[in-house]
C-alpha atoms as a PDB file:
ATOM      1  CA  UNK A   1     -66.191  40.096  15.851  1.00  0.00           C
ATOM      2  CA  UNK A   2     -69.634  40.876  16.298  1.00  0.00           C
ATOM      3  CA  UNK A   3     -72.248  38.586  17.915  1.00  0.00           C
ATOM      4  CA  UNK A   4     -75.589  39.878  17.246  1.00  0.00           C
ATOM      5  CA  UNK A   5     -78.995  39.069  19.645  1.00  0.00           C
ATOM      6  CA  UNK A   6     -81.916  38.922  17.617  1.00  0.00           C
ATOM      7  CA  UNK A   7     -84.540  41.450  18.737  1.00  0.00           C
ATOM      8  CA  UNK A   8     -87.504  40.009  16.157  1.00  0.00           C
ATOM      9  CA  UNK A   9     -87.280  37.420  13.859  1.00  0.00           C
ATOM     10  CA  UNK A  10     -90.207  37.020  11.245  1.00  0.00           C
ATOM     11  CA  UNK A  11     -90.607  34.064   8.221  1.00  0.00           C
ATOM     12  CA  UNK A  12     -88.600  36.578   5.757  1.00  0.00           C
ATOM     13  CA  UNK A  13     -86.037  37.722   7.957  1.00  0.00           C
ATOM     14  CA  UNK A  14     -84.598  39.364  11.285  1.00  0.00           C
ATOM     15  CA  UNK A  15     -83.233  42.213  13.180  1.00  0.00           C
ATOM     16  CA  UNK A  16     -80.286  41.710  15.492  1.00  0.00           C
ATOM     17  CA  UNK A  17     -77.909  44.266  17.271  1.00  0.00           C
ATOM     18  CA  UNK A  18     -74.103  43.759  18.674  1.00  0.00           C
ATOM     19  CA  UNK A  19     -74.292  44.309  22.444  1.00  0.00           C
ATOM     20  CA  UNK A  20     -70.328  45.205  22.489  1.00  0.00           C
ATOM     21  CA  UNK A  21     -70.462  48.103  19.278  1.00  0.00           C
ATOM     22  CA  UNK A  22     -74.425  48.482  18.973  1.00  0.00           C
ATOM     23  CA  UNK A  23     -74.330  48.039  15.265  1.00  0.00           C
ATOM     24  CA  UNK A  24     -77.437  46.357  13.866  1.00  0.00           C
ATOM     25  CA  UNK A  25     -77.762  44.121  11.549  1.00  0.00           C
ATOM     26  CA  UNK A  26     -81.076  43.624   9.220  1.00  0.00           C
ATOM     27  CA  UNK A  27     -81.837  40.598   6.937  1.00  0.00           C
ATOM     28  CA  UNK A  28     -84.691  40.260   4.246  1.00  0.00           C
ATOM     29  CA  UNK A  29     -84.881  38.032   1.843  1.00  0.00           C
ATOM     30  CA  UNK A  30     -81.928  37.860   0.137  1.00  0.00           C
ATOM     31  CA  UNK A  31     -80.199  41.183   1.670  1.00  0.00           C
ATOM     32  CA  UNK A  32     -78.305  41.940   4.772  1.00  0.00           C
ATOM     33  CA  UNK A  33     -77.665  45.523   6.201  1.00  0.00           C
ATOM     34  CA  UNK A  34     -75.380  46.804   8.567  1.00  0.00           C
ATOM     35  CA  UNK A  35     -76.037  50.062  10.121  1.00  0.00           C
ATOM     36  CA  UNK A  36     -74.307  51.843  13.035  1.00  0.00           C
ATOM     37  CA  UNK A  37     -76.596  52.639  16.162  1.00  0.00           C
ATOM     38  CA  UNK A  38     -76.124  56.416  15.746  1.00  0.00           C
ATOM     39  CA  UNK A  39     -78.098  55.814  12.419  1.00  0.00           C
ATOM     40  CA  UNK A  40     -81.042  53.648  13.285  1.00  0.00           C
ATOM     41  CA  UNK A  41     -83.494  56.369  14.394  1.00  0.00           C
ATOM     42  CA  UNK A  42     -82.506  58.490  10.584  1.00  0.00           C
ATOM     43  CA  UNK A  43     -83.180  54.953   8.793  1.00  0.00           C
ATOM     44  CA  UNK A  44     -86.567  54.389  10.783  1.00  0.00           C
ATOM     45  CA  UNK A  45     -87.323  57.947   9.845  1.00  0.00           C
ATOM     46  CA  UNK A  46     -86.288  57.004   6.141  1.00  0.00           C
ATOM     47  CA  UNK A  47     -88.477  54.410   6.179  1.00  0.00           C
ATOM     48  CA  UNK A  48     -91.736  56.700   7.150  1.00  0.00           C
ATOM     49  CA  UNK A  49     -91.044  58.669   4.037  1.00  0.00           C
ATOM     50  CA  UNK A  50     -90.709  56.004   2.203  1.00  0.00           C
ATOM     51  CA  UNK A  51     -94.272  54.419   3.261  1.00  0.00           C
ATOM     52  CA  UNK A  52     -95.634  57.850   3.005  1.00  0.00           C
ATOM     53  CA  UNK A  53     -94.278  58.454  -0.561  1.00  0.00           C
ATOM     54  CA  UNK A  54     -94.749  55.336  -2.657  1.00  0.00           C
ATOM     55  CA  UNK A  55     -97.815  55.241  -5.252  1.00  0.00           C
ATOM     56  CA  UNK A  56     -99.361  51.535  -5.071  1.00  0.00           C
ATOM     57  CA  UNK A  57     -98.393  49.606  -8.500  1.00  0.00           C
ATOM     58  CA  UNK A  58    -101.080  47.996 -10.422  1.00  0.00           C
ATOM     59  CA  UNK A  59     -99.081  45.309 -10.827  1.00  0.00           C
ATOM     60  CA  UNK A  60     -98.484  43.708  -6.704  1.00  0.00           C
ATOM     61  CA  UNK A  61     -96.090  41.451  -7.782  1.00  0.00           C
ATOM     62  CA  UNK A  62     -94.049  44.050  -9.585  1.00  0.00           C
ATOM     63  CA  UNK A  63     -90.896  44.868  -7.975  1.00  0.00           C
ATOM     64  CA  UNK A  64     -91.643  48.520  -8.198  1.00  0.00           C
ATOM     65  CA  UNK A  65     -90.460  50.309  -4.835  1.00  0.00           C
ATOM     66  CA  UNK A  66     -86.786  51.368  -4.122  1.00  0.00           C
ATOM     67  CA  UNK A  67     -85.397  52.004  -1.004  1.00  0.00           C
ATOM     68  CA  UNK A  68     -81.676  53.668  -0.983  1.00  0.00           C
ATOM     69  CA  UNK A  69     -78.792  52.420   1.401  1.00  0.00           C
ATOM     70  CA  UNK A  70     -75.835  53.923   2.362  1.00  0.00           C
ATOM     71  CA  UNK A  71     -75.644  57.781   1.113  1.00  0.00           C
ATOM     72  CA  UNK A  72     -73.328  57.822  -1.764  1.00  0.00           C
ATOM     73  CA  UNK A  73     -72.959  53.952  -1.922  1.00  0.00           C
ATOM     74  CA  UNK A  74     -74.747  51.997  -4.525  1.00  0.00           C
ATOM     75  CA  UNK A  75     -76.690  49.722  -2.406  1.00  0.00           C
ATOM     76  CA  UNK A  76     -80.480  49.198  -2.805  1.00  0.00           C
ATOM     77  CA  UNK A  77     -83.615  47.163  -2.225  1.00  0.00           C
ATOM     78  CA  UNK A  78     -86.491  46.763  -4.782  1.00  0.00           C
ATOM     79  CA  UNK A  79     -89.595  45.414  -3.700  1.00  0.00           C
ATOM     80  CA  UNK A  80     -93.349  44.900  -3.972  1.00  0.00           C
ATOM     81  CA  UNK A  81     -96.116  46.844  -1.912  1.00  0.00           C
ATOM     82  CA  UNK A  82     -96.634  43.385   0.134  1.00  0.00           C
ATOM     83  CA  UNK A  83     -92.755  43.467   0.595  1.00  0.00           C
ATOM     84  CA  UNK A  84     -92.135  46.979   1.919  1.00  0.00           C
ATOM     85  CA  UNK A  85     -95.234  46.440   4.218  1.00  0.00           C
ATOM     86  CA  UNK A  86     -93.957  43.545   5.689  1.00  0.00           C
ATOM     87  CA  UNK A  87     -89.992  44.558   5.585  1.00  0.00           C
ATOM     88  CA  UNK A  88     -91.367  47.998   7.649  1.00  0.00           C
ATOM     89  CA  UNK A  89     -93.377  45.935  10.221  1.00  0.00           C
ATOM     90  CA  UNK A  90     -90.462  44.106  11.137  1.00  0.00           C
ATOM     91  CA  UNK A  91     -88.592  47.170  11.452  1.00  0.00           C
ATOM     92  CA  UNK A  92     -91.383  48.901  13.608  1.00  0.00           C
ATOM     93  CA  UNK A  93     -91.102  45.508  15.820  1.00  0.00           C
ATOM     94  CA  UNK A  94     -87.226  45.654  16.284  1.00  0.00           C
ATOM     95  CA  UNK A  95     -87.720  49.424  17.035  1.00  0.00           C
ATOM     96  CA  UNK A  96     -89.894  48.924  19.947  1.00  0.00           C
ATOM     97  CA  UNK A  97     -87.784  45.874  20.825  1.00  0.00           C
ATOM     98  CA  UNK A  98     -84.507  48.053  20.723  1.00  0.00           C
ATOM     99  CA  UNK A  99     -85.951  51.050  22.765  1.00  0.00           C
ATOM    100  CA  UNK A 100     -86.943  48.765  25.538  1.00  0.00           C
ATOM    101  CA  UNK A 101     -83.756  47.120  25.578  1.00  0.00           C
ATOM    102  CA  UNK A 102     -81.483  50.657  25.613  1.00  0.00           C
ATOM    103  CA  UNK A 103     -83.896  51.323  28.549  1.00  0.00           C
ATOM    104  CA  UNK A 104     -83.132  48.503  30.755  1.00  0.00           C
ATOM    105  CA  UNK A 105     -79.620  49.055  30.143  1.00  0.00           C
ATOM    106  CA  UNK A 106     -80.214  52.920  31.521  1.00  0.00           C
ATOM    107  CA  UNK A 107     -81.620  51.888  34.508  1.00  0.00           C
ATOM    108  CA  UNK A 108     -79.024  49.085  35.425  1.00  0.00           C
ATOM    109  CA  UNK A 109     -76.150  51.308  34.855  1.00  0.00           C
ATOM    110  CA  UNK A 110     -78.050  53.964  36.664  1.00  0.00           C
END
């Protein structure tokens, strides 16, 4: 059984890794994702294209961008321009969070 550390925690939700299998774990809102270590750097990648991509809605409050989970599997996220702001700057925050920690752990086991 996993027992995830929060790395950042923000009003709408939180990023948290297992020190024992690495996977992480990412909550907003109302969804919760569980992605293996190997694939964190691919989904922050994702993410980029994503932000790069998207055309502004008229409509803010309009549920209008989708962001795809899990290859084949039917999991996604719909949200507002506000929303995928926010859900990337706590992703950005647990990124920088993450690195530093995989770095300490280098130079102890060094």
């Amino acid at each position: 059984m996993c027992e995830f550390r929060k790395f950042t925690a923000a009003q709408t939700g939180y990023v948290a890794q297992c020190p024992s299998c690495r996977s992480i774990e990412i909550v907003y809102g109302t969804s919760v994702i569980h992605i293996g270590f190997s694939d964190w750097e691919n989904f922050n990648e994702y993410l980029a294209s994503v932000q790069q991509s998207y055309r502004p809605s008229e409509n803010r409050d309009m549920k209008t961008i989708m962001l795809h989970f899990g290859g084949n599997g039917p999991l996604q996220m719909f949200l507002t321009t506000d929303e995928l702001h926010e859900f990337c700057k706590l992703i950005d925050e647990a990124d920088s969070e993450i690195r530093a920690w995989h770095l300490i752990e280098l130079f102890e086991k060094g």
